[in-house]
PDB file of N, CA and C in Angstrom:
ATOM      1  N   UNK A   1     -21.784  11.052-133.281  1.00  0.00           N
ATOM      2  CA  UNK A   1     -21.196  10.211-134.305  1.00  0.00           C
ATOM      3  C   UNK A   1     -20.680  11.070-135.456  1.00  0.00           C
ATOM      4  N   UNK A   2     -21.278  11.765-135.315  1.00  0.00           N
ATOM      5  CA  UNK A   2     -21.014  12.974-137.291  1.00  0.00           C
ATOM      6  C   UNK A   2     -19.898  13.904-136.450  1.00  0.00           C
ATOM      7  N   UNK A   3     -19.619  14.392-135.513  1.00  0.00           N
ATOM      8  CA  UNK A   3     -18.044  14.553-135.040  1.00  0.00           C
ATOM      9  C   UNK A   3     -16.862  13.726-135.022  1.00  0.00           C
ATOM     10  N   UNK A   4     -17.158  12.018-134.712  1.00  0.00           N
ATOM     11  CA  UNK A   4     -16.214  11.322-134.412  1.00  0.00           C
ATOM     12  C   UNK A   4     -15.623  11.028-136.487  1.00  0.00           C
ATOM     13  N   UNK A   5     -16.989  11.048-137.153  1.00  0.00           N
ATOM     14  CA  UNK A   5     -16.802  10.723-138.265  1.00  0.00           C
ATOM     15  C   UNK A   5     -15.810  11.831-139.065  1.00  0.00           C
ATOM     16  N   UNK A   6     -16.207  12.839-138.620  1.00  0.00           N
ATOM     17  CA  UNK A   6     -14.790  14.068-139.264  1.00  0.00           C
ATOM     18  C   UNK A   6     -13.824  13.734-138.881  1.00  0.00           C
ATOM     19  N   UNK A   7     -13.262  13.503-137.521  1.00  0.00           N
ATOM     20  CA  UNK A   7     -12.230  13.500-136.962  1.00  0.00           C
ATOM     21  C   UNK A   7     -11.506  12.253-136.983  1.00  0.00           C
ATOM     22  N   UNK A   8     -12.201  11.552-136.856  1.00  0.00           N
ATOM     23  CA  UNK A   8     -11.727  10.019-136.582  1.00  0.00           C
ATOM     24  C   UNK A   8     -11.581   9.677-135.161  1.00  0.00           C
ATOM     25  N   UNK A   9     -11.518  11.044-134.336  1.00  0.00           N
ATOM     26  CA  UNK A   9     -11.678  10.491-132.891  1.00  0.00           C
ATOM     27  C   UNK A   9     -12.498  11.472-132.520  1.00  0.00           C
ATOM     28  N   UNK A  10     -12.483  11.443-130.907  1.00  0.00           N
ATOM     29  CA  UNK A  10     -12.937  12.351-129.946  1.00  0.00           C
ATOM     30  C   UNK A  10     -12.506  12.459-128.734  1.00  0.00           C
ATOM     31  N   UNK A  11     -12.406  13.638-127.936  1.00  0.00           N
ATOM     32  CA  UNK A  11     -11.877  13.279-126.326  1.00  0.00           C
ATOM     33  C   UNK A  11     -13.210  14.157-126.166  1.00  0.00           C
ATOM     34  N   UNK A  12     -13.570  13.587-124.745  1.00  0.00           N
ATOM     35  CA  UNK A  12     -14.714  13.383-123.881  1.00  0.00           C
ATOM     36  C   UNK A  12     -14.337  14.317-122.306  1.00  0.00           C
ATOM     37  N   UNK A  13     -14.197  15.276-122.183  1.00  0.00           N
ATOM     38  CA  UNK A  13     -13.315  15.534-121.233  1.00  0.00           C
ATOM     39  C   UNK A  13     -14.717  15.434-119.739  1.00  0.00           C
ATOM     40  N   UNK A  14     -16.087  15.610-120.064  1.00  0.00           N
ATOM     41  CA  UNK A  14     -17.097  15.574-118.936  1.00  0.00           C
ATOM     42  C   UNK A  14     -17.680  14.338-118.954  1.00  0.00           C
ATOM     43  N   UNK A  15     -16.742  12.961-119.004  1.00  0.00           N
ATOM     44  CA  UNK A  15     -17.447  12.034-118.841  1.00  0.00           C
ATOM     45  C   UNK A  15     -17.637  11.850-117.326  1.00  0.00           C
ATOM     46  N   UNK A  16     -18.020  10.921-116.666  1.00  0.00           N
ATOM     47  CA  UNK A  16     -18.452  10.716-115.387  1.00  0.00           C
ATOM     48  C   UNK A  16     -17.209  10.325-114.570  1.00  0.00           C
ATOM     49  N   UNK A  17     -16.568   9.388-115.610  1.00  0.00           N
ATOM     50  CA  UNK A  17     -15.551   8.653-114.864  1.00  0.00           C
ATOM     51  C   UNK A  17     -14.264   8.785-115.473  1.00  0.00           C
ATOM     52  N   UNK A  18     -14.310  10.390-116.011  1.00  0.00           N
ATOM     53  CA  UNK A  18     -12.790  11.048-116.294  1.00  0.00           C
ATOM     54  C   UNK A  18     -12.934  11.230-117.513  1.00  0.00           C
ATOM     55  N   UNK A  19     -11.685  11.617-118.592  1.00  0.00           N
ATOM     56  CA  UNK A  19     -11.931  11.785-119.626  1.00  0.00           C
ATOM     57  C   UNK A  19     -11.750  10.691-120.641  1.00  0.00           C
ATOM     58  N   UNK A  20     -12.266  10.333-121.781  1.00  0.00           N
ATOM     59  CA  UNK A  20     -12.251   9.623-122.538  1.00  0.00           C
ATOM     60  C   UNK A  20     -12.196   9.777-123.846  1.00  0.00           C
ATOM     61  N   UNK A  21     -11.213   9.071-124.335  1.00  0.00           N
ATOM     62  CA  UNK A  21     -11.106   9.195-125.850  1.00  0.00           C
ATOM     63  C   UNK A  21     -11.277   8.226-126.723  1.00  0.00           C
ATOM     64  N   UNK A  22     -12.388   8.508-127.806  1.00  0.00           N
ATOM     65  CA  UNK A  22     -13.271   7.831-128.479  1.00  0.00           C
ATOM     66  C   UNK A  22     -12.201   7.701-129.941  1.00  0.00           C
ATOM     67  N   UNK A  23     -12.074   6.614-130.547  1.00  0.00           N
ATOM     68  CA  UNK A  23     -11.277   6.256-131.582  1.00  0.00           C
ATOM     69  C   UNK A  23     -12.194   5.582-132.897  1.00  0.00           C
ATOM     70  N   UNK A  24     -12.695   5.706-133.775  1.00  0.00           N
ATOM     71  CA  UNK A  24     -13.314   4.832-135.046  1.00  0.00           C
ATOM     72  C   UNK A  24     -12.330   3.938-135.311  1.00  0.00           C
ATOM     73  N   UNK A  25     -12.726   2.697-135.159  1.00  0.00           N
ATOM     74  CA  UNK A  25     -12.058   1.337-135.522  1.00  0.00           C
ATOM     75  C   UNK A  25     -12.013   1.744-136.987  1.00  0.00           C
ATOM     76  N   UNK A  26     -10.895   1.284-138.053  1.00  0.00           N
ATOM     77  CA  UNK A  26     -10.863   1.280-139.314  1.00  0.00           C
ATOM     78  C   UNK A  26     -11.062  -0.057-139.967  1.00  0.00           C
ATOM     79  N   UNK A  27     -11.686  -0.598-139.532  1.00  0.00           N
ATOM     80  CA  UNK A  27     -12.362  -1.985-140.252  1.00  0.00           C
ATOM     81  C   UNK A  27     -13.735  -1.517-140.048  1.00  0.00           C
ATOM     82  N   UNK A  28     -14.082  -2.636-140.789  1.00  0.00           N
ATOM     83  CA  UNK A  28     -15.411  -2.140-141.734  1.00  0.00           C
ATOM     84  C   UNK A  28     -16.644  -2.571-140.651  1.00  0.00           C
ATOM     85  N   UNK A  29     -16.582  -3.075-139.107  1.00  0.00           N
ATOM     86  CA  UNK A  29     -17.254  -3.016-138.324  1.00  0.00           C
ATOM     87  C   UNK A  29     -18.503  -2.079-137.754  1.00  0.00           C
ATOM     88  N   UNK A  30     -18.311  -0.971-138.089  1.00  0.00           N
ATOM     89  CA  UNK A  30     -18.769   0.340-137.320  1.00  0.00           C
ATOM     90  C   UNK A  30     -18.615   0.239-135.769  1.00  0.00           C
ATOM     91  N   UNK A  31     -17.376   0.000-135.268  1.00  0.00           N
ATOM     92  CA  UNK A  31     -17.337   0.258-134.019  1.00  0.00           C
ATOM     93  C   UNK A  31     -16.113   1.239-133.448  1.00  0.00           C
ATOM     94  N   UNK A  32     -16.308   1.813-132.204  1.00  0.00           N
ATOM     95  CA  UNK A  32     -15.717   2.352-131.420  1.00  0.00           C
ATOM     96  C   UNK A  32     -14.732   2.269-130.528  1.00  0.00           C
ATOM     97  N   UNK A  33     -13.171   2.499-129.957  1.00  0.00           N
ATOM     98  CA  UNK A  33     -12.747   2.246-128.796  1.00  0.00           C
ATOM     99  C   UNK A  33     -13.021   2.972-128.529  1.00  0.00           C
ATOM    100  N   UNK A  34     -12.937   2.864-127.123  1.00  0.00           N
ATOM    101  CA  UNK A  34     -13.029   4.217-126.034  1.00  0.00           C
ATOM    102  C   UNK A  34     -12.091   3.571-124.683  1.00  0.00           C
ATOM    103  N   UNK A  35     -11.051   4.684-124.580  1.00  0.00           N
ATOM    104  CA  UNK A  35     -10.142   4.785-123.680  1.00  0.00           C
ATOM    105  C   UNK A  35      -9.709   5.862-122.727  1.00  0.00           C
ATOM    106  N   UNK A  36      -9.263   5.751-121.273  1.00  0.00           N
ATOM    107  CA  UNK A  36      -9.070   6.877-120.485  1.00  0.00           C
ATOM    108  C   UNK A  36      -7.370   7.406-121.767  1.00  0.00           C
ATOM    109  N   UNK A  37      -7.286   8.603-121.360  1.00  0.00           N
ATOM    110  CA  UNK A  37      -5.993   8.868-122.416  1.00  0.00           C
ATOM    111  C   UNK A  37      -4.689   9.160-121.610  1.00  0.00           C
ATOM    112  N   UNK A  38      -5.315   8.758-120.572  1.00  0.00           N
ATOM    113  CA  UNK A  38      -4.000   9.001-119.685  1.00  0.00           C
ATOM    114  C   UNK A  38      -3.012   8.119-119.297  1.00  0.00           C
ATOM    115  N   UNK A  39      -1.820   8.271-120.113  1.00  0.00           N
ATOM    116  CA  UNK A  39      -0.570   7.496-120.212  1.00  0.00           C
ATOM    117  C   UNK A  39      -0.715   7.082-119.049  1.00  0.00           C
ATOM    118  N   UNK A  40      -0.301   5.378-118.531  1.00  0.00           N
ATOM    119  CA  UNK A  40      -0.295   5.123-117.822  1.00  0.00           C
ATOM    120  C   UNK A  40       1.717   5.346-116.736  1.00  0.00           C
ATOM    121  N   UNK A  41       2.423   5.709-117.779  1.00  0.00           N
ATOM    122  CA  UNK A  41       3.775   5.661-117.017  1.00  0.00           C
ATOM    123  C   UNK A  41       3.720   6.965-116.669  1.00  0.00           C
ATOM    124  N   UNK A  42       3.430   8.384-116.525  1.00  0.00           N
ATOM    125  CA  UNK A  42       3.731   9.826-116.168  1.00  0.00           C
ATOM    126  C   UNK A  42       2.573  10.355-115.984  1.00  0.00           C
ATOM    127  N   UNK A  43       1.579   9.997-116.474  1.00  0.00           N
ATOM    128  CA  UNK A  43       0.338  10.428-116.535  1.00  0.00           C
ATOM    129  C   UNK A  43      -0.200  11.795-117.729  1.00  0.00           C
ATOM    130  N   UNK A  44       0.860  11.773-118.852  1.00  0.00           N
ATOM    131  CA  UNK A  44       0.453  12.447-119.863  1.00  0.00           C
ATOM    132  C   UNK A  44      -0.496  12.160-120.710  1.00  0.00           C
ATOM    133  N   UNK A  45      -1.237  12.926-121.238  1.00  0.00           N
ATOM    134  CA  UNK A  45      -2.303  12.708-122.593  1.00  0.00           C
ATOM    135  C   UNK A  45      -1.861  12.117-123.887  1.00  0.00           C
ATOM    136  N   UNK A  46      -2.526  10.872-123.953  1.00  0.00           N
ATOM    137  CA  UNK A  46      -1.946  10.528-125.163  1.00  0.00           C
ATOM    138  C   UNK A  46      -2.940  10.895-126.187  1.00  0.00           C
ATOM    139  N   UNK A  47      -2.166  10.402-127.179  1.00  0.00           N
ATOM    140  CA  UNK A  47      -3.106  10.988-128.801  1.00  0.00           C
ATOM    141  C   UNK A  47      -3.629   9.696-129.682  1.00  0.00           C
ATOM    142  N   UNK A  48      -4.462   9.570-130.445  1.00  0.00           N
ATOM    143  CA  UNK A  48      -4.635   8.572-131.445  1.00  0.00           C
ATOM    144  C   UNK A  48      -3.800   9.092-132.210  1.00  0.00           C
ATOM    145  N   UNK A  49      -2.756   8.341-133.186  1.00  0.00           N
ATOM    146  CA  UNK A  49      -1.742   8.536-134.398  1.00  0.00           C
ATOM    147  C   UNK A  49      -2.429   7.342-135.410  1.00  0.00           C
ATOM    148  N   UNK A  50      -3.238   7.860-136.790  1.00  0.00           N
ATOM    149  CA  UNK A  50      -3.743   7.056-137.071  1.00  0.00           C
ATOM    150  C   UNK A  50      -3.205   6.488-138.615  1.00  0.00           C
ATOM    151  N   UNK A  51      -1.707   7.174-138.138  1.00  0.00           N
ATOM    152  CA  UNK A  51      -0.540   6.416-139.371  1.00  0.00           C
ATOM    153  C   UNK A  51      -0.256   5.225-138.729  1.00  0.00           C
ATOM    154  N   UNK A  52       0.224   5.023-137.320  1.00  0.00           N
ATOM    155  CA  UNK A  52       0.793   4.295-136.509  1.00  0.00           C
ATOM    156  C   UNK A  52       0.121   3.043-136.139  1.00  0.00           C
ATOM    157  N   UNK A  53      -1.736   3.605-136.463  1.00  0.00           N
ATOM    158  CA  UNK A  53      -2.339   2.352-135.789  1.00  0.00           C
ATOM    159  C   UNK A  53      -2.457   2.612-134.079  1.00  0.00           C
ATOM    160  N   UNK A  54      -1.946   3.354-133.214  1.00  0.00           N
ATOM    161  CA  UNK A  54      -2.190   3.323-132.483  1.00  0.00           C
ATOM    162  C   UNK A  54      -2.246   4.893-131.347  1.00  0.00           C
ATOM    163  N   UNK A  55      -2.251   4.628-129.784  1.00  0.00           N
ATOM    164  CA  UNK A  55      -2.195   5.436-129.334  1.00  0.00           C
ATOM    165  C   UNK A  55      -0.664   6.030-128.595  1.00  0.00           C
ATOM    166  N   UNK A  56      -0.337   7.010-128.999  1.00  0.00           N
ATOM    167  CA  UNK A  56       1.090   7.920-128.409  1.00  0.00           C
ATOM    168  C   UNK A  56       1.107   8.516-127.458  1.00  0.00           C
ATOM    169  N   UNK A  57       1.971   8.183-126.595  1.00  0.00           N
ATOM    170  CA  UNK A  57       2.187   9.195-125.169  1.00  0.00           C
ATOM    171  C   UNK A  57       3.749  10.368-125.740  1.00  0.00           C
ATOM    172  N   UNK A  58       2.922  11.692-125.835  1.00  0.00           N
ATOM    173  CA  UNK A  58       3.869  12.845-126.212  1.00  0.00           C
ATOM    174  C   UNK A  58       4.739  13.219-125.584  1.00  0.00           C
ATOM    175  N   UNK A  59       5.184  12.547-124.033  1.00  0.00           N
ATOM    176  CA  UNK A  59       5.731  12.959-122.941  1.00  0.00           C
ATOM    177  C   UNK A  59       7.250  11.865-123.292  1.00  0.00           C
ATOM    178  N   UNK A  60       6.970  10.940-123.325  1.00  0.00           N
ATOM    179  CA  UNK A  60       7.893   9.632-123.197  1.00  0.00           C
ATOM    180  C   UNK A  60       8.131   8.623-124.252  1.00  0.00           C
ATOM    181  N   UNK A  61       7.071   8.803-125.353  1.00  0.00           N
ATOM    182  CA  UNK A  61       6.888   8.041-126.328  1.00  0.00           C
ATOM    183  C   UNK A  61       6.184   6.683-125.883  1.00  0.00           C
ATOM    184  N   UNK A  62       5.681   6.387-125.104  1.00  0.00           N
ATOM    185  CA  UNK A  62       4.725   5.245-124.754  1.00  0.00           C
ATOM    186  C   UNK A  62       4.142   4.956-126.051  1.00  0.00           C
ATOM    187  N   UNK A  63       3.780   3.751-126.804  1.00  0.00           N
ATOM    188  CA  UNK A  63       2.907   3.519-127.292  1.00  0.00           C
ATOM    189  C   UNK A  63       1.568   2.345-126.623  1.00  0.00           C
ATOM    190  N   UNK A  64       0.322   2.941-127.456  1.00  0.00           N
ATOM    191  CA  UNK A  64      -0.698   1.421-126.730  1.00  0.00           C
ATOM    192  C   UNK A  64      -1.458   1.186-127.970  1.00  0.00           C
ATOM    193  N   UNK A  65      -1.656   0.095-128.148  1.00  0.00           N
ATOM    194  CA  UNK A  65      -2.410  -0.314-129.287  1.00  0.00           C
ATOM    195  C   UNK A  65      -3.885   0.210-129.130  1.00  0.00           C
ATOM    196  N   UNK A  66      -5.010  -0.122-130.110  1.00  0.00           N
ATOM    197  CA  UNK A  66      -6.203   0.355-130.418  1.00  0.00           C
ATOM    198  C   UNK A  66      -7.001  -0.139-128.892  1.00  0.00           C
ATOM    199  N   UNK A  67      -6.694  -1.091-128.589  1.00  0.00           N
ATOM    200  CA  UNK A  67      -7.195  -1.958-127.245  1.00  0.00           C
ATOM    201  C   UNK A  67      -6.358  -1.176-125.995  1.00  0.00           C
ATOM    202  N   UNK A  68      -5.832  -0.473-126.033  1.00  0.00           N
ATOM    203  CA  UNK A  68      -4.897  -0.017-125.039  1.00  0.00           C
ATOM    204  C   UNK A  68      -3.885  -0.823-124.275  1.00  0.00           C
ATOM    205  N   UNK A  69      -3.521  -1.870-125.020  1.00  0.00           N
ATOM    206  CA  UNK A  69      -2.516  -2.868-124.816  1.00  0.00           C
ATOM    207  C   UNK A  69      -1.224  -2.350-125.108  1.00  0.00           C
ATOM    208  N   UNK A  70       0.145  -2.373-123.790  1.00  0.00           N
ATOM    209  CA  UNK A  70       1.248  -1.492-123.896  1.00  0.00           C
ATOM    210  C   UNK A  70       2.026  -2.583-125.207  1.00  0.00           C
ATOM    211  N   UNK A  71       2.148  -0.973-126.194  1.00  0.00           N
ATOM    212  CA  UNK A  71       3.005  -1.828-127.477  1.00  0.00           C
ATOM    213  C   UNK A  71       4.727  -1.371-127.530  1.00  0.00           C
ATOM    214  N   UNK A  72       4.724  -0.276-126.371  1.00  0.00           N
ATOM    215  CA  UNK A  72       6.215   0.368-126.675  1.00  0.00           C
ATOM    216  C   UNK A  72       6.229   0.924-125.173  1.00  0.00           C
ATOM    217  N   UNK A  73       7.474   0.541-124.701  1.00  0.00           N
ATOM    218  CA  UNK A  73       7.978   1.286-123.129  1.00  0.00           C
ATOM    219  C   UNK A  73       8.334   2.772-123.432  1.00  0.00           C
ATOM    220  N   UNK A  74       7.953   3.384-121.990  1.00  0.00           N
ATOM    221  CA  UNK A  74       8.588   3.122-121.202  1.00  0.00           C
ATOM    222  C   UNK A  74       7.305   2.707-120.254  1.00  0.00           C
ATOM    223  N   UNK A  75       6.069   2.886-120.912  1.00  0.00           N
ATOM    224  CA  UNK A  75       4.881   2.098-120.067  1.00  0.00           C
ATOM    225  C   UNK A  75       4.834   0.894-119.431  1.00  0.00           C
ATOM    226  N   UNK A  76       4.068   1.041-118.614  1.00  0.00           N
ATOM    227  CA  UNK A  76       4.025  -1.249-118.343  1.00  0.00           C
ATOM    228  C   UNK A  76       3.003  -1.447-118.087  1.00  0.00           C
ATOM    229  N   UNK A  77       2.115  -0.637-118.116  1.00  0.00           N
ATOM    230  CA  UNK A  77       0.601  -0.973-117.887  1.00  0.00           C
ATOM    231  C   UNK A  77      -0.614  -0.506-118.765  1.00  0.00           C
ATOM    232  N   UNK A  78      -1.346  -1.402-119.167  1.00  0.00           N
ATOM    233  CA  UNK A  78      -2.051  -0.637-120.395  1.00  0.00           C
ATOM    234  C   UNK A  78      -3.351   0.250-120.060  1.00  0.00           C
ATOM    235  N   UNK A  79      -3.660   1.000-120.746  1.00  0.00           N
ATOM    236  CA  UNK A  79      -4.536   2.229-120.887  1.00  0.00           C
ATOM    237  C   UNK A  79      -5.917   1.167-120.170  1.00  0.00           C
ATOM    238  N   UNK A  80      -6.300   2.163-119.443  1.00  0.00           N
ATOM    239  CA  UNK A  80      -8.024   1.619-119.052  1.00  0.00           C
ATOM    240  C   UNK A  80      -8.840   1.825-120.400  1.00  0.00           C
ATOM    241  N   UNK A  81      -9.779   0.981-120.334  1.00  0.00           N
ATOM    242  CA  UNK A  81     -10.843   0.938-121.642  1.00  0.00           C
ATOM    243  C   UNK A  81     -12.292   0.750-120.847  1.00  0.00           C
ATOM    244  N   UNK A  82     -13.170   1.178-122.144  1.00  0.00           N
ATOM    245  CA  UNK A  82     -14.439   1.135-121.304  1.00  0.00           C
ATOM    246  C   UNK A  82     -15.154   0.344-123.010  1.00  0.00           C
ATOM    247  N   UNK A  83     -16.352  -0.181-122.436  1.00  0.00           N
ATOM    248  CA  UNK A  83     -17.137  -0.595-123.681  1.00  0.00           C
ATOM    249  C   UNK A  83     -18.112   0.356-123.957  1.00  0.00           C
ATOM    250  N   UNK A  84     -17.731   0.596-125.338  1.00  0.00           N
ATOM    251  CA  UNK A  84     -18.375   1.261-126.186  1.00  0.00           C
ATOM    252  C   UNK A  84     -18.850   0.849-127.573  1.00  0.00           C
ATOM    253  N   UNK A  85     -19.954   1.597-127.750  1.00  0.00           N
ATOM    254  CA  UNK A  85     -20.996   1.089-129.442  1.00  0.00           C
ATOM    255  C   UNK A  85     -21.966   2.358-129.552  1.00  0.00           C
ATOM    256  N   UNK A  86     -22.101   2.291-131.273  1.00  0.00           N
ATOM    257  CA  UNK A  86     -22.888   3.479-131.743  1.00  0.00           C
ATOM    258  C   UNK A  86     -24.045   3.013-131.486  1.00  0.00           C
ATOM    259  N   UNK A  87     -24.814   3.999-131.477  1.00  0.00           N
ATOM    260  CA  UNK A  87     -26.018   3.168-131.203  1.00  0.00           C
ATOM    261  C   UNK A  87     -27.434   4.744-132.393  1.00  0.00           C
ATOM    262  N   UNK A  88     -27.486   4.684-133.010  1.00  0.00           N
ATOM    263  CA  UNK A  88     -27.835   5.210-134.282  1.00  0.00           C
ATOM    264  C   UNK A  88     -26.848   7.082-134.402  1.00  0.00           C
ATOM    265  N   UNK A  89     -27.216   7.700-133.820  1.00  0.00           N
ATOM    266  CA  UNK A  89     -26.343   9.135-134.233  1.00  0.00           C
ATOM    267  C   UNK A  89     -25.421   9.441-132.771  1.00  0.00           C
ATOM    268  N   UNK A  90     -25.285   8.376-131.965  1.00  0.00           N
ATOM    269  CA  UNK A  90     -24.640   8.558-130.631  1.00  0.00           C
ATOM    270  C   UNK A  90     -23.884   7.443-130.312  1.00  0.00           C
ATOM    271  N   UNK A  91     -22.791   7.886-129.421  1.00  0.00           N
ATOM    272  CA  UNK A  91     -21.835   6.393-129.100  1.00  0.00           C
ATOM    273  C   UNK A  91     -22.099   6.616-127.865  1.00  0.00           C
ATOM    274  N   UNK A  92     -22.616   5.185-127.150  1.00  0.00           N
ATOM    275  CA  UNK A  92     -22.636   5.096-125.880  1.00  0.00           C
ATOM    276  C   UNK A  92     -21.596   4.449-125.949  1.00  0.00           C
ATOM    277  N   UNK A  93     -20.801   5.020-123.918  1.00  0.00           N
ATOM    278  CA  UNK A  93     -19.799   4.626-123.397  1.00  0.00           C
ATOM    279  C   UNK A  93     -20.215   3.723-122.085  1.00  0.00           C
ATOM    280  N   UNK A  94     -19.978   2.980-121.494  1.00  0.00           N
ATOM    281  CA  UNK A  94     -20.562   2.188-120.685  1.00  0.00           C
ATOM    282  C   UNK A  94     -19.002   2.538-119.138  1.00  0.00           C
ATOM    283  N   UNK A  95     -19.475   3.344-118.237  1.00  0.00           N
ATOM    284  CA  UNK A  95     -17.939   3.452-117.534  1.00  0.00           C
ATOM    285  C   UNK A  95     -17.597   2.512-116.299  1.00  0.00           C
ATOM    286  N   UNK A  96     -18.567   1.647-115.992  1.00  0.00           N
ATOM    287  CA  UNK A  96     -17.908   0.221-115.321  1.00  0.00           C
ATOM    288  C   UNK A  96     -18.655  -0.851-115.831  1.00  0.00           C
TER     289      UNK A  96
END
């Protein structure tokens, strides 16, 4: 958590079920997304842009919202998500 809190995110590259990138919701929730980051149209790495509100594919310009819902083509399918929550100094990721 005291990494994601510097950064505002995290990528996860030894998760079980691929890599994952951990995002701090900016509402006053204390919660987490967590998403595979792999553009779903080319299969590039996307980034959290946290002017934008959301996530960027650097390859094509894909955008996906915080939910990984496609917000900008040339994508058509949205980012896999997994459920995630802090759970005191750790974020569990839950991967099915």
């Amino acid at each position: 958590v005291s990494e994601l809190n510097q950064t505002g995110q995290l990528l996860v590259k030894n998760f079980p079920a691929g890599a994952v990138l951990l995002v701090r919701n900016a509402d006053a929730s204390n919660s987490v997304s967590a998403l595979n980051p792999t553009c779903t149209h080319r299969g590039c790495e996307v980034a959290w842009k946290a002017d934008q509100n959301a996530f960027v594919c650097p390859c094509h310009h894909a955008k996906f919202s915080a939910t990984g819902e496609v917000l900008a083509s040339p994508a058509k399918h949205p980012l896999k998500t997994y459920a995630a929550k802090i759970e005191g100094d750790s974020v569990l990721v839950k991967s099915a």
